[in-house]
C-alpha atoms as a PDB file:
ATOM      1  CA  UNK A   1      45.180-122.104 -41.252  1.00  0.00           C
ATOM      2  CA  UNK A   2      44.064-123.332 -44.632  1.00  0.00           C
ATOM      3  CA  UNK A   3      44.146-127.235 -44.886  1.00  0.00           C
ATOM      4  CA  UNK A   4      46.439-129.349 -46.905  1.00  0.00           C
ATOM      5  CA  UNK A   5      44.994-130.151 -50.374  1.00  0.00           C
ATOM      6  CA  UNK A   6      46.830-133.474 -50.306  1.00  0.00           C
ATOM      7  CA  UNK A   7      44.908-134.078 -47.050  1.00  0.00           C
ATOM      8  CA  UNK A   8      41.552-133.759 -48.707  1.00  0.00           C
ATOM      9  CA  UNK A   9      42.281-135.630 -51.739  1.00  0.00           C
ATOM     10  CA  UNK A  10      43.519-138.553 -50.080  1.00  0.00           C
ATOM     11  CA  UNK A  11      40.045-138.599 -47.730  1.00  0.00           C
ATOM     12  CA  UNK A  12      38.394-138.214 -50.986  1.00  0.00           C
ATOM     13  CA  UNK A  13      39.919-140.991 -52.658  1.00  0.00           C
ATOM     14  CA  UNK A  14      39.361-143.063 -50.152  1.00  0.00           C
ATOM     15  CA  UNK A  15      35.887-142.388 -49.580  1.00  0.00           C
ATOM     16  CA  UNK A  16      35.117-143.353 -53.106  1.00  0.00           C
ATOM     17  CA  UNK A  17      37.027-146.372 -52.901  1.00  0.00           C
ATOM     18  CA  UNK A  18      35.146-147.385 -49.525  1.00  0.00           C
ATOM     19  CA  UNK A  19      31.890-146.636 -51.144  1.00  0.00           C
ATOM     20  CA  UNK A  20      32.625-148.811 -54.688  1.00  0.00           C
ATOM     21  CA  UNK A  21      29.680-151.152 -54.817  1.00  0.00           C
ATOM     22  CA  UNK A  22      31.594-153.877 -54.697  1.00  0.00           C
ATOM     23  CA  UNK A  23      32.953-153.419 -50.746  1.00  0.00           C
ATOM     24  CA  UNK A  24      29.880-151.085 -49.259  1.00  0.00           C
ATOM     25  CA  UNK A  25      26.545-150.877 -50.454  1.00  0.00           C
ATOM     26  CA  UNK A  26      25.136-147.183 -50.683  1.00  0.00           C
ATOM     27  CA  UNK A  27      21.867-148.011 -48.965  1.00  0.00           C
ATOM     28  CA  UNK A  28      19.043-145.311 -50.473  1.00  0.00           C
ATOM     29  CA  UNK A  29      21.634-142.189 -50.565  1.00  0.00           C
ATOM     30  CA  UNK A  30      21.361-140.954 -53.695  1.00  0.00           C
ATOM     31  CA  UNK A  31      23.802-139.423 -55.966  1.00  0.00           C
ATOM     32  CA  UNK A  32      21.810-135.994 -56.034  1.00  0.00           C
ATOM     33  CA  UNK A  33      21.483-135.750 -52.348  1.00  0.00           C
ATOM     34  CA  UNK A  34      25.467-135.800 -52.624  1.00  0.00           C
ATOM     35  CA  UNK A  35      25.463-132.557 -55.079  1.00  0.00           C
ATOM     36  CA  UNK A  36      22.796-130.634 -52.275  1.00  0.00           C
ATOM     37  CA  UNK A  37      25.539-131.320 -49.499  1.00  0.00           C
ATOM     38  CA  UNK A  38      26.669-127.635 -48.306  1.00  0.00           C
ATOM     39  CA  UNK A  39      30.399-128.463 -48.770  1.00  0.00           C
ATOM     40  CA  UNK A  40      29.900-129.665 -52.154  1.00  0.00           C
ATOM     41  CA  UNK A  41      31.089-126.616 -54.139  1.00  0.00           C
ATOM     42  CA  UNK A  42      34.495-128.693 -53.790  1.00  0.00           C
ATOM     43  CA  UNK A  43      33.813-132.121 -53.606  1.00  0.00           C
ATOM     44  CA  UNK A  44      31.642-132.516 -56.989  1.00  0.00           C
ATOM     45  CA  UNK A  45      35.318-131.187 -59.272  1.00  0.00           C
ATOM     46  CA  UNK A  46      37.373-133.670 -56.796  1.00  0.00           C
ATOM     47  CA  UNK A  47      35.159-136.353 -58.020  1.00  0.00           C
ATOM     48  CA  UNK A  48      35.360-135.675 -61.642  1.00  0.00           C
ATOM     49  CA  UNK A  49      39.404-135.562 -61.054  1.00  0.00           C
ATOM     50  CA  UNK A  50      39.662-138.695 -59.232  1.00  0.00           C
ATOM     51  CA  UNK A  51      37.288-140.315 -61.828  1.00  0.00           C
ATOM     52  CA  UNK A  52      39.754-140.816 -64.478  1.00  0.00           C
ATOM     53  CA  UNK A  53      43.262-141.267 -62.230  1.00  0.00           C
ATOM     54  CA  UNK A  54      41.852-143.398 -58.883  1.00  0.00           C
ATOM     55  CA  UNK A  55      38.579-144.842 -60.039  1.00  0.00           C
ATOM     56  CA  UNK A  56      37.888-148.040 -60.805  1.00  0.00           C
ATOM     57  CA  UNK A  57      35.600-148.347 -64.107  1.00  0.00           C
ATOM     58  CA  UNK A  58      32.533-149.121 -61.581  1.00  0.00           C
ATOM     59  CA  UNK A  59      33.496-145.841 -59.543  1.00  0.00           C
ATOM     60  CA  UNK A  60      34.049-143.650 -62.686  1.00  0.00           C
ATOM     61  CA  UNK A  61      30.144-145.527 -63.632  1.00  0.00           C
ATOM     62  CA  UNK A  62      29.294-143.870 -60.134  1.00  0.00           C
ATOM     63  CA  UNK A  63      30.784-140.704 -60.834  1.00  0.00           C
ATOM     64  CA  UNK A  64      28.806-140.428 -64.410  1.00  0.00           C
ATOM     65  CA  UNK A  65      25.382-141.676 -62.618  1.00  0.00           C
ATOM     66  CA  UNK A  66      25.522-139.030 -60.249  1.00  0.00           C
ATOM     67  CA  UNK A  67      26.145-136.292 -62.589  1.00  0.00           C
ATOM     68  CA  UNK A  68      23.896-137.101 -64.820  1.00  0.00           C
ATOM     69  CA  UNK A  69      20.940-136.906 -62.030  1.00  0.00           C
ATOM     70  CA  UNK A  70      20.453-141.016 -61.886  1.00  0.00           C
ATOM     71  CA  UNK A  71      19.428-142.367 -58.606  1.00  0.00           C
ATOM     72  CA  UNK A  72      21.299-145.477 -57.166  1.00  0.00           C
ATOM     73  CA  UNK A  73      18.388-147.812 -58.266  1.00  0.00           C
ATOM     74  CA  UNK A  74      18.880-146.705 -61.547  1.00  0.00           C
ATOM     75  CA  UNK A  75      22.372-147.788 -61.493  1.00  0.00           C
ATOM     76  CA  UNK A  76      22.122-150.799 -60.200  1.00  0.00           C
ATOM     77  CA  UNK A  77      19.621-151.456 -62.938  1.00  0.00           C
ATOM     78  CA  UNK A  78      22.151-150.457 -65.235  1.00  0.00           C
ATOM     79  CA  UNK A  79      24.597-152.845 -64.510  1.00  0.00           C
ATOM     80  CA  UNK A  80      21.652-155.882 -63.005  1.00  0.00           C
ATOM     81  CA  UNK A  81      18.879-155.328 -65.029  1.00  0.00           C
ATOM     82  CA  UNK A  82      15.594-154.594 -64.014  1.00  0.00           C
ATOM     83  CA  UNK A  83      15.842-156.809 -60.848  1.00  0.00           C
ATOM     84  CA  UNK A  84      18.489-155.395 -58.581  1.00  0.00           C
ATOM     85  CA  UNK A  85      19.420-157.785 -55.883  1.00  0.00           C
ATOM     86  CA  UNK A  86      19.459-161.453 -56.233  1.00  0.00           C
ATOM     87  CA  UNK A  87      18.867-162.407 -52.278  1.00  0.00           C
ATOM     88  CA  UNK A  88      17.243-160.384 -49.856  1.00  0.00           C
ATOM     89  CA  UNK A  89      18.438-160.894 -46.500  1.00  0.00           C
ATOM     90  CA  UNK A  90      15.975-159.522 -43.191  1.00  0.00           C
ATOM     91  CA  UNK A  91      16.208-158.862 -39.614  1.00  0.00           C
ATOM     92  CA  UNK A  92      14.583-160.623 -37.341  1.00  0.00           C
ATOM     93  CA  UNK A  93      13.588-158.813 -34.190  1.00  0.00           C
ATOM     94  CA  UNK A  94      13.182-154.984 -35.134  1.00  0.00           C
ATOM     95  CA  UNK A  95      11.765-155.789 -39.079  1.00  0.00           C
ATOM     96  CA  UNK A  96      10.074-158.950 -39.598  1.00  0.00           C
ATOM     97  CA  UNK A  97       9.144-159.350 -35.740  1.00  0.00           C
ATOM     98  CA  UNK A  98       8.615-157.495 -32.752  1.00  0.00           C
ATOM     99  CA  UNK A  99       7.272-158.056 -29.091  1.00  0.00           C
ATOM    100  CA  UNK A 100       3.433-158.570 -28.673  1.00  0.00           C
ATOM    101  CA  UNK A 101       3.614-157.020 -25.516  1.00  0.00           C
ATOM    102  CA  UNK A 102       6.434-154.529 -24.263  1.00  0.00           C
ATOM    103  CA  UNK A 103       9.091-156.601 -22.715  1.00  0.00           C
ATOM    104  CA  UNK A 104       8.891-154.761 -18.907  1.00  0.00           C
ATOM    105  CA  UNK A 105       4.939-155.492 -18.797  1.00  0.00           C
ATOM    106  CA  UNK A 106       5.691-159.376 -19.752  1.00  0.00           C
ATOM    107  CA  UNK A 107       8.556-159.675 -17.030  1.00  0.00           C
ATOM    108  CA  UNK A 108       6.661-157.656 -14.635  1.00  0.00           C
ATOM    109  CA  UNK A 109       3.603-159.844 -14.862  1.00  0.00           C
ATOM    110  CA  UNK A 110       5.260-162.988 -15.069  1.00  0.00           C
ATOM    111  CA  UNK A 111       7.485-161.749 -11.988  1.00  0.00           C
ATOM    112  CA  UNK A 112       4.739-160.860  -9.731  1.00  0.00           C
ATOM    113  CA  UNK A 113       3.873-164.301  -8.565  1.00  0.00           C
ATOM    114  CA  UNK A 114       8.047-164.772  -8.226  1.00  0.00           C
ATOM    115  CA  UNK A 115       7.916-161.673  -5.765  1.00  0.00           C
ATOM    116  CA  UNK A 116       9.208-159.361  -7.993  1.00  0.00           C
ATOM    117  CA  UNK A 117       8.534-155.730  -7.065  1.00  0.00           C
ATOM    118  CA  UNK A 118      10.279-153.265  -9.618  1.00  0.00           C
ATOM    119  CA  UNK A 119       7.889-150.974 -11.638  1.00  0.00           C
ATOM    120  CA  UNK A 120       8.019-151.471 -15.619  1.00  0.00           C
ATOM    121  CA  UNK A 121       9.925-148.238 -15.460  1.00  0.00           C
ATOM    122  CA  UNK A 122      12.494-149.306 -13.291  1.00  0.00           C
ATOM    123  CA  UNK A 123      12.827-152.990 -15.109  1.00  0.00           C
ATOM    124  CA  UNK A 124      13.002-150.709 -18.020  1.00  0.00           C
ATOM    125  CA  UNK A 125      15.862-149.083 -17.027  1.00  0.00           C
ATOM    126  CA  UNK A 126      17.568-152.016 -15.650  1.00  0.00           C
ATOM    127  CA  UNK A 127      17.277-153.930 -18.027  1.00  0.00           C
ATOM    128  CA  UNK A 128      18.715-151.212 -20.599  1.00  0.00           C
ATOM    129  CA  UNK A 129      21.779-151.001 -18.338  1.00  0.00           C
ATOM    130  CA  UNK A 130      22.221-155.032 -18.159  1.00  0.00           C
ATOM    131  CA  UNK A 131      22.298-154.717 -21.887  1.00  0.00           C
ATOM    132  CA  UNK A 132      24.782-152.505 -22.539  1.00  0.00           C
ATOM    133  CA  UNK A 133      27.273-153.747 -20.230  1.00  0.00           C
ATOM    134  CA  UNK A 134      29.999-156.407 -21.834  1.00  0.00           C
ATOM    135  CA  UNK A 135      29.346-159.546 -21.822  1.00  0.00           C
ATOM    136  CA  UNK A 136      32.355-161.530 -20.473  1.00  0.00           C
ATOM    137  CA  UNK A 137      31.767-164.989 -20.101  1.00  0.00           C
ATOM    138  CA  UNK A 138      31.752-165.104 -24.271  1.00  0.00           C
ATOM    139  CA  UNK A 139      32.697-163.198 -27.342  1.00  0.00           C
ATOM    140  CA  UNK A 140      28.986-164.231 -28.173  1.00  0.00           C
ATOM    141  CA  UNK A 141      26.212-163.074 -26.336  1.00  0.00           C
ATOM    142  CA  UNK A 142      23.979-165.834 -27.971  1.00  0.00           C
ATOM    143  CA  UNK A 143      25.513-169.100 -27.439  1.00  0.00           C
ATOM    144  CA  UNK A 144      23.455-172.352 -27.946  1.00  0.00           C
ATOM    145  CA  UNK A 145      20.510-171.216 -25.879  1.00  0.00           C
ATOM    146  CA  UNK A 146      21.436-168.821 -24.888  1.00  0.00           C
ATOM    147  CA  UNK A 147      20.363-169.401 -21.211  1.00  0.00           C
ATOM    148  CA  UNK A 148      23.704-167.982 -19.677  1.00  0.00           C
ATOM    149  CA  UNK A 149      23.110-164.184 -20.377  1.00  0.00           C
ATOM    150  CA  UNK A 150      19.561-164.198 -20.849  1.00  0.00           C
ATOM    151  CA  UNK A 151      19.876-165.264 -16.982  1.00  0.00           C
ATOM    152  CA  UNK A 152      21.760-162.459 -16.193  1.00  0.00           C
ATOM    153  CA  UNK A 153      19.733-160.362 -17.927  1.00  0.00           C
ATOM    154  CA  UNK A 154      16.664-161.411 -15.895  1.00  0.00           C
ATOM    155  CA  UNK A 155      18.253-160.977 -12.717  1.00  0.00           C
ATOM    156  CA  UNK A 156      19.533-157.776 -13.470  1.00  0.00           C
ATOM    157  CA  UNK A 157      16.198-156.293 -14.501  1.00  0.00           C
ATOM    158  CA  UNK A 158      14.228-157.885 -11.496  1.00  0.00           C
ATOM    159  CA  UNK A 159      16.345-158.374  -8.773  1.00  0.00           C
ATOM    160  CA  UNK A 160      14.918-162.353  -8.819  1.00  0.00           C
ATOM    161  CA  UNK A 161      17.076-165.360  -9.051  1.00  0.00           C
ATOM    162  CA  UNK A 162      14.257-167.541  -9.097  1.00  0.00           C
ATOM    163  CA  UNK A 163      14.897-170.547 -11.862  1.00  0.00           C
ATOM    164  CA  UNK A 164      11.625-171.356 -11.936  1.00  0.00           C
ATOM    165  CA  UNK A 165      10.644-167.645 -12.583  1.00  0.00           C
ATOM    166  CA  UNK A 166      13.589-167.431 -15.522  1.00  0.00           C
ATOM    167  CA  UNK A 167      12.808-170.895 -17.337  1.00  0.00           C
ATOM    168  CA  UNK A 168       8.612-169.175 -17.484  1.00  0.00           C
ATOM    169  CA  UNK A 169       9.827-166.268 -19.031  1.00  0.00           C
ATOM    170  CA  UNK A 170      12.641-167.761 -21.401  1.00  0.00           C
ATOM    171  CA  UNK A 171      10.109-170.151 -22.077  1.00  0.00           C
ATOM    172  CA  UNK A 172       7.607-167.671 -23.184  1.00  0.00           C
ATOM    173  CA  UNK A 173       9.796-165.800 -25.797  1.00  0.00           C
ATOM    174  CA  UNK A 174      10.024-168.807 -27.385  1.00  0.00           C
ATOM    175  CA  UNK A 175       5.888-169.223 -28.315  1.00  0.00           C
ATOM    176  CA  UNK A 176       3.646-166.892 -30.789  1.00  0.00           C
ATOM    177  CA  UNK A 177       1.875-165.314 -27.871  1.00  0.00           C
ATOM    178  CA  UNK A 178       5.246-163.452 -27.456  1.00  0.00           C
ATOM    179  CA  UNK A 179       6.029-161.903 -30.660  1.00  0.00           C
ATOM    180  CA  UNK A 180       3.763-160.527 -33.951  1.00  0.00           C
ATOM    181  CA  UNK A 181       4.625-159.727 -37.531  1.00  0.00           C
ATOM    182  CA  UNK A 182       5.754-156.269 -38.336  1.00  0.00           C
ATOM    183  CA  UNK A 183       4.242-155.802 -42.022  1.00  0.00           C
ATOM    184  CA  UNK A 184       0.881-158.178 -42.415  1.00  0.00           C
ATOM    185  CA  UNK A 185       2.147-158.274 -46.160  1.00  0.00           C
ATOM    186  CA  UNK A 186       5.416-160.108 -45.242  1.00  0.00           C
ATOM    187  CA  UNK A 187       3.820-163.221 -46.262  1.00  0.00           C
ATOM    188  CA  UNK A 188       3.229-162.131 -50.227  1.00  0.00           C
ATOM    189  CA  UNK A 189       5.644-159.851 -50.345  1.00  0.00           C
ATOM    190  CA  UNK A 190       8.348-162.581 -49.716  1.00  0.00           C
ATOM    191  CA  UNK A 191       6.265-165.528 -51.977  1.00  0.00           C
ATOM    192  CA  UNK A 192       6.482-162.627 -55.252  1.00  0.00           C
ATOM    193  CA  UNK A 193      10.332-162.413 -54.440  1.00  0.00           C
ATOM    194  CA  UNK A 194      10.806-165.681 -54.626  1.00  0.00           C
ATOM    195  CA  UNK A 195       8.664-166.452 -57.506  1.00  0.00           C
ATOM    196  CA  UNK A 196      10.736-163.782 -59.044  1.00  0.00           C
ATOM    197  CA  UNK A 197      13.716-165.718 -58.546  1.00  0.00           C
ATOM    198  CA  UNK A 198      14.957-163.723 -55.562  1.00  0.00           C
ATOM    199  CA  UNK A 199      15.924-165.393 -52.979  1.00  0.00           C
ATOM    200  CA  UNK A 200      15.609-164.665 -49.149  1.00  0.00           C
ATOM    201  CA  UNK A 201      16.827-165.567 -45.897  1.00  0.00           C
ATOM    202  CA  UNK A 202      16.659-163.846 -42.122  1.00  0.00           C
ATOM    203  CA  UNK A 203      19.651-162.765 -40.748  1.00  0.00           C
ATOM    204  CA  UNK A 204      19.568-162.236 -36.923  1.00  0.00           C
ATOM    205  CA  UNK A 205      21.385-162.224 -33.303  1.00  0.00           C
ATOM    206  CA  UNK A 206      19.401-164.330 -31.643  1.00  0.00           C
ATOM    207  CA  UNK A 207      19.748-167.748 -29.643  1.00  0.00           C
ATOM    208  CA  UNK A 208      18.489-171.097 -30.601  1.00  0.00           C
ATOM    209  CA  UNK A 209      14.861-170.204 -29.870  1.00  0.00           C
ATOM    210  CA  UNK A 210      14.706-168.311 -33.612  1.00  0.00           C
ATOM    211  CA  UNK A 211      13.832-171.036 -35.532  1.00  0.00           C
ATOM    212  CA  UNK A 212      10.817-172.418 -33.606  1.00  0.00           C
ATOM    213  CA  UNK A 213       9.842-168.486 -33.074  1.00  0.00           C
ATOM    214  CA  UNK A 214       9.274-168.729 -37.234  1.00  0.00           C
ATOM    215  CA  UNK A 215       7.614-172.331 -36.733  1.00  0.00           C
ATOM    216  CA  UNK A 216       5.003-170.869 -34.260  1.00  0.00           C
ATOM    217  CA  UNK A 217       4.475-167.638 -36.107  1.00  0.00           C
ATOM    218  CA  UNK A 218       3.824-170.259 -39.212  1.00  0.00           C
ATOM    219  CA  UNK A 219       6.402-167.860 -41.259  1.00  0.00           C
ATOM    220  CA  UNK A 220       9.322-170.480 -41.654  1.00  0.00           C
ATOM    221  CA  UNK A 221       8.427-171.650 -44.991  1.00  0.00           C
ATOM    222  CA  UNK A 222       8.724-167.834 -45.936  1.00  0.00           C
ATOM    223  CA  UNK A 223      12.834-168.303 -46.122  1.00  0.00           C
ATOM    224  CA  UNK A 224      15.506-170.172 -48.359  1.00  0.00           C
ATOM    225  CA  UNK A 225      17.656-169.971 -45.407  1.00  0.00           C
ATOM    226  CA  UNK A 226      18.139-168.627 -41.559  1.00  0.00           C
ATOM    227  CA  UNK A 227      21.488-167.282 -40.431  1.00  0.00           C
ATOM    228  CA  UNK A 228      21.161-167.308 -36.920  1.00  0.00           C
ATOM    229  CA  UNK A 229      24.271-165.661 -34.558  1.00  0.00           C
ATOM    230  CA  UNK A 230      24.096-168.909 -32.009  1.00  0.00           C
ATOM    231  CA  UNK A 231      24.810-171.037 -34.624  1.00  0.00           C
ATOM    232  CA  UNK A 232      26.902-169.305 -36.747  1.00  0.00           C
ATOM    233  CA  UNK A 233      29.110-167.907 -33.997  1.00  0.00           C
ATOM    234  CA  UNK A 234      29.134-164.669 -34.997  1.00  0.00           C
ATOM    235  CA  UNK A 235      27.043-161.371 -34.323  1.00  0.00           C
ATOM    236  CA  UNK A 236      26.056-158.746 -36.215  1.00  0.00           C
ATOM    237  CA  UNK A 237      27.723-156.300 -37.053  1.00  0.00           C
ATOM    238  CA  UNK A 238      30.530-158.677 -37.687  1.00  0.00           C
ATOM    239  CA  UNK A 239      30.660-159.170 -41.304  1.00  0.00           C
ATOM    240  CA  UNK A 240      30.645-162.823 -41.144  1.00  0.00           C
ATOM    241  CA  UNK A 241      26.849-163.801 -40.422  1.00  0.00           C
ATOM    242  CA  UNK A 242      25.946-161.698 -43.544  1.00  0.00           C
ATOM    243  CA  UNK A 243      28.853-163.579 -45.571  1.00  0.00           C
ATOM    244  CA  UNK A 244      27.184-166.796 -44.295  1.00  0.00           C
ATOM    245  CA  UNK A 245      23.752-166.042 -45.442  1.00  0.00           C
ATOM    246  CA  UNK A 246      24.944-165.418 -48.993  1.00  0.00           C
ATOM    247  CA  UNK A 247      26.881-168.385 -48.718  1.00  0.00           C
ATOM    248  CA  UNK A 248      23.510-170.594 -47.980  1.00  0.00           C
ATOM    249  CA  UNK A 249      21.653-168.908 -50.580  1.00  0.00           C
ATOM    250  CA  UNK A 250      24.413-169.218 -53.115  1.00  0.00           C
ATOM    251  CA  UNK A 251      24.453-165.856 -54.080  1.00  0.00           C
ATOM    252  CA  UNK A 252      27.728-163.115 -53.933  1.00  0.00           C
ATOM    253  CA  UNK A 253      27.586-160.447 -51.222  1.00  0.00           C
ATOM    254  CA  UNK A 254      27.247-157.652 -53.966  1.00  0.00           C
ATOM    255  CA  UNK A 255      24.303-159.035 -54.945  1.00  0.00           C
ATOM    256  CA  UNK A 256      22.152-159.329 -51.701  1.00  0.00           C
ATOM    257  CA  UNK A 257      20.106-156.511 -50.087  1.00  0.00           C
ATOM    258  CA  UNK A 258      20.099-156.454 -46.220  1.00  0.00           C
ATOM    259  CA  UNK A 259      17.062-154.861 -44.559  1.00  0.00           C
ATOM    260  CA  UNK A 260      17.223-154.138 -40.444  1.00  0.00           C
ATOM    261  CA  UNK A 261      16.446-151.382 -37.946  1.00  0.00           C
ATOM    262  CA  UNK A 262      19.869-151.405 -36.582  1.00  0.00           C
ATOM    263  CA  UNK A 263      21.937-148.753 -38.641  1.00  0.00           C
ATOM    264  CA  UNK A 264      25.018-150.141 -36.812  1.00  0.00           C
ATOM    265  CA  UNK A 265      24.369-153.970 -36.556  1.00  0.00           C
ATOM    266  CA  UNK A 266      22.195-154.074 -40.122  1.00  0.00           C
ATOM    267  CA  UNK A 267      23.267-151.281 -42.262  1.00  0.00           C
ATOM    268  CA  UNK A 268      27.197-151.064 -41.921  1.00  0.00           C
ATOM    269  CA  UNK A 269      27.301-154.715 -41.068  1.00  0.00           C
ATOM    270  CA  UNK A 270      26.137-155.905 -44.115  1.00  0.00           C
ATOM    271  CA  UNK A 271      27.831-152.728 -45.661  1.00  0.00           C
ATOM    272  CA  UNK A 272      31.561-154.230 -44.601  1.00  0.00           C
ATOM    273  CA  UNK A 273      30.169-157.535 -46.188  1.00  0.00           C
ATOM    274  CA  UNK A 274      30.101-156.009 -49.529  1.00  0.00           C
ATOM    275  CA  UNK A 275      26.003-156.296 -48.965  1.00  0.00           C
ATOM    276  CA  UNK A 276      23.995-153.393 -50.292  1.00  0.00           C
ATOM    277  CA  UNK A 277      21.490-152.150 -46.980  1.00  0.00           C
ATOM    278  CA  UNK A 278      18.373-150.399 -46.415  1.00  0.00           C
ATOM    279  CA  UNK A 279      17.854-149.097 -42.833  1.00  0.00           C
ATOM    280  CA  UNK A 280      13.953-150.194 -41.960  1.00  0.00           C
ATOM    281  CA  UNK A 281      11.936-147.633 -40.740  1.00  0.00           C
ATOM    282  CA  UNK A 282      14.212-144.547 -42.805  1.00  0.00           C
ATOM    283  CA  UNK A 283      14.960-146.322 -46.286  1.00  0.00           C
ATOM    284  CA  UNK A 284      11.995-148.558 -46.338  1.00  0.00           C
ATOM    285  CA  UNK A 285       9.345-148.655 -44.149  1.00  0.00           C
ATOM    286  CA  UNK A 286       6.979-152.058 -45.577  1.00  0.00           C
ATOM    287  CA  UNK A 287       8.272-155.355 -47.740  1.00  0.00           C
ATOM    288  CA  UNK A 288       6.061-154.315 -50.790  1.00  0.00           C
ATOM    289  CA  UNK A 289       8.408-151.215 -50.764  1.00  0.00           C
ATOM    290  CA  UNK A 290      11.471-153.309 -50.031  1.00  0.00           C
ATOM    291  CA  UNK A 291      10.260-155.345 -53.281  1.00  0.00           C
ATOM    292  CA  UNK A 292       9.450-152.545 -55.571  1.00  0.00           C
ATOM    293  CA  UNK A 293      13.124-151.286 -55.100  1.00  0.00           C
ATOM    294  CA  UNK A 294      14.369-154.558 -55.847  1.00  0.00           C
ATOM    295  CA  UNK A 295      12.253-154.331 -58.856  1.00  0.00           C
ATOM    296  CA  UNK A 296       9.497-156.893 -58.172  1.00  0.00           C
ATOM    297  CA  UNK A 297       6.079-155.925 -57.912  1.00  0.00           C
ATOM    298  CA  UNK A 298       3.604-157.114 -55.663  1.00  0.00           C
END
């Protein structure tokens, strides 16, 4: 049975609407790749239609840019000049840092001496399945410490209830010997934003353990601000952490760029923050790239 037009023009509308720049960023989609889509025959005359009833100017801007071949840097050059994004906002575990050592090794070693007899594997999986179950004793996972579920997730992955054991391990994760840089160009990369005039701040679910995590790994100083979950109260994806961030840098959510490896959590987090997001690791893959989208070279 052959679908209602109505039907499709109302999704269509309010897809555009949903994807204005000022509520959702459009990550690194660009306006071609939209032309190449197989169903496209239809959509590309719905667009021009809507652009002149439904549009806002921006969207009918949107509309133009795409027909006329420009990419979604280009646009936002057109209406931001040749720097794109005022504030750059970054993940923390995922992007800027990751584990030095894989997290089932570390609690398996540390464990041993605790009596703890699982495999990697089977902390592994254990662990994954602690994870992923809700957390009840909070909305937040991370609260203060964070000691509560980080407990809980111990236990859970090793079977040991040892507090001695638990305070070793949380106390570990909170030293340099437990994490590394992602890109060894973080450091310039983020000292050319800034003496660019963009400004930059991380942006993370993570306990109270985040900012000496930065002090240890001497990157601190990198950041204008830190917008930690704990202390905030809220986790990503919830729109707010990324509406605090902008708030402590001073700049509107349209005009920040969030960059994380979580395409829920990081891209259509800061996305329902009116935050423009690259996924890291598919849209960008180093900082010097990050910056040479944003229009600052390195």
């Amino acid at each position: 049975m052959a679908k209602n037009p109505r039907i499709f023009s109302n999704f269509f509308t309010n897809f555009i609407n949903k994807t204005s720049n000022s509520r959702y960023g459009f990550s690194s989609h660009r306006f071609i790749t939209l032309t190449n889509n197989p169903i496209n025959g239809t959509l590309l005359s719905s667009f021009s239609s809507l652009s002149s009833s439904t549009a806002t100017s921006k969207e009918a801007d949107i509309v133009g840019s795409r027909q006329w071949g420009f990419d979604y840097e280009q646009y936002r050059r057109s209406l931001y000049g040749d720097i794109t994004h005022k504030a750059l906002l970054v993940d923390a575990v995922g992007t800027l840092v990751v584990p030095s050592q894989p997290m089932a090794q570390i609690y398996k070693e540390i464990g041993e001496k605790y009596g703890v007899k699982y495999s990697e594997n089977e902390i592994l999986h254990r662990y994954r399945l602690a994870y992923e179950q809700p957390w009840g004793k909070s909305r937040l996972r991370y609260v203060d410490d964070g000691k509560p579920f980080w407990q809980f997730i111990v236990k859970s992955s090793t079977g040991c209830s040892d507090s001695e054991y638990f305070e070793e391990l949380y106390h570990y994760y909170a030293t340099d010997k437990a994490w590394r840089l992602c890109d060894p160009d973080a450091e310039r990369v983020f000292k050319a934003l800034r003496n660019s005039g963009v400004k930059v701040a991380v942006v993370s679910n993570f306990d109270t353990r985040l900012r000496p995590v930065l002090q240890a790994l001497n990157c601190g100083h990198w950041f204008d601000a830190v917008a930690v979950s704990a202390e905030v109260e809220a986790e990503k994806p919830n729109p707010t952490i990324f509406l605090k961030a902008c708030e402590l840098l001073g700049v509107k959510p349209e005009e920040a760029v969030h960059v994380g490896d979580d395409r829920r959590n990081d891209v259509w987090g800061a996305r329902d923050a009116g935050c423009d997001a690259w996924l890291w690791g598919s849209d960008v893959h180093s900082f010097e790239e990050v910056a040479q989208r944003i229009g600052v070279q390195v």
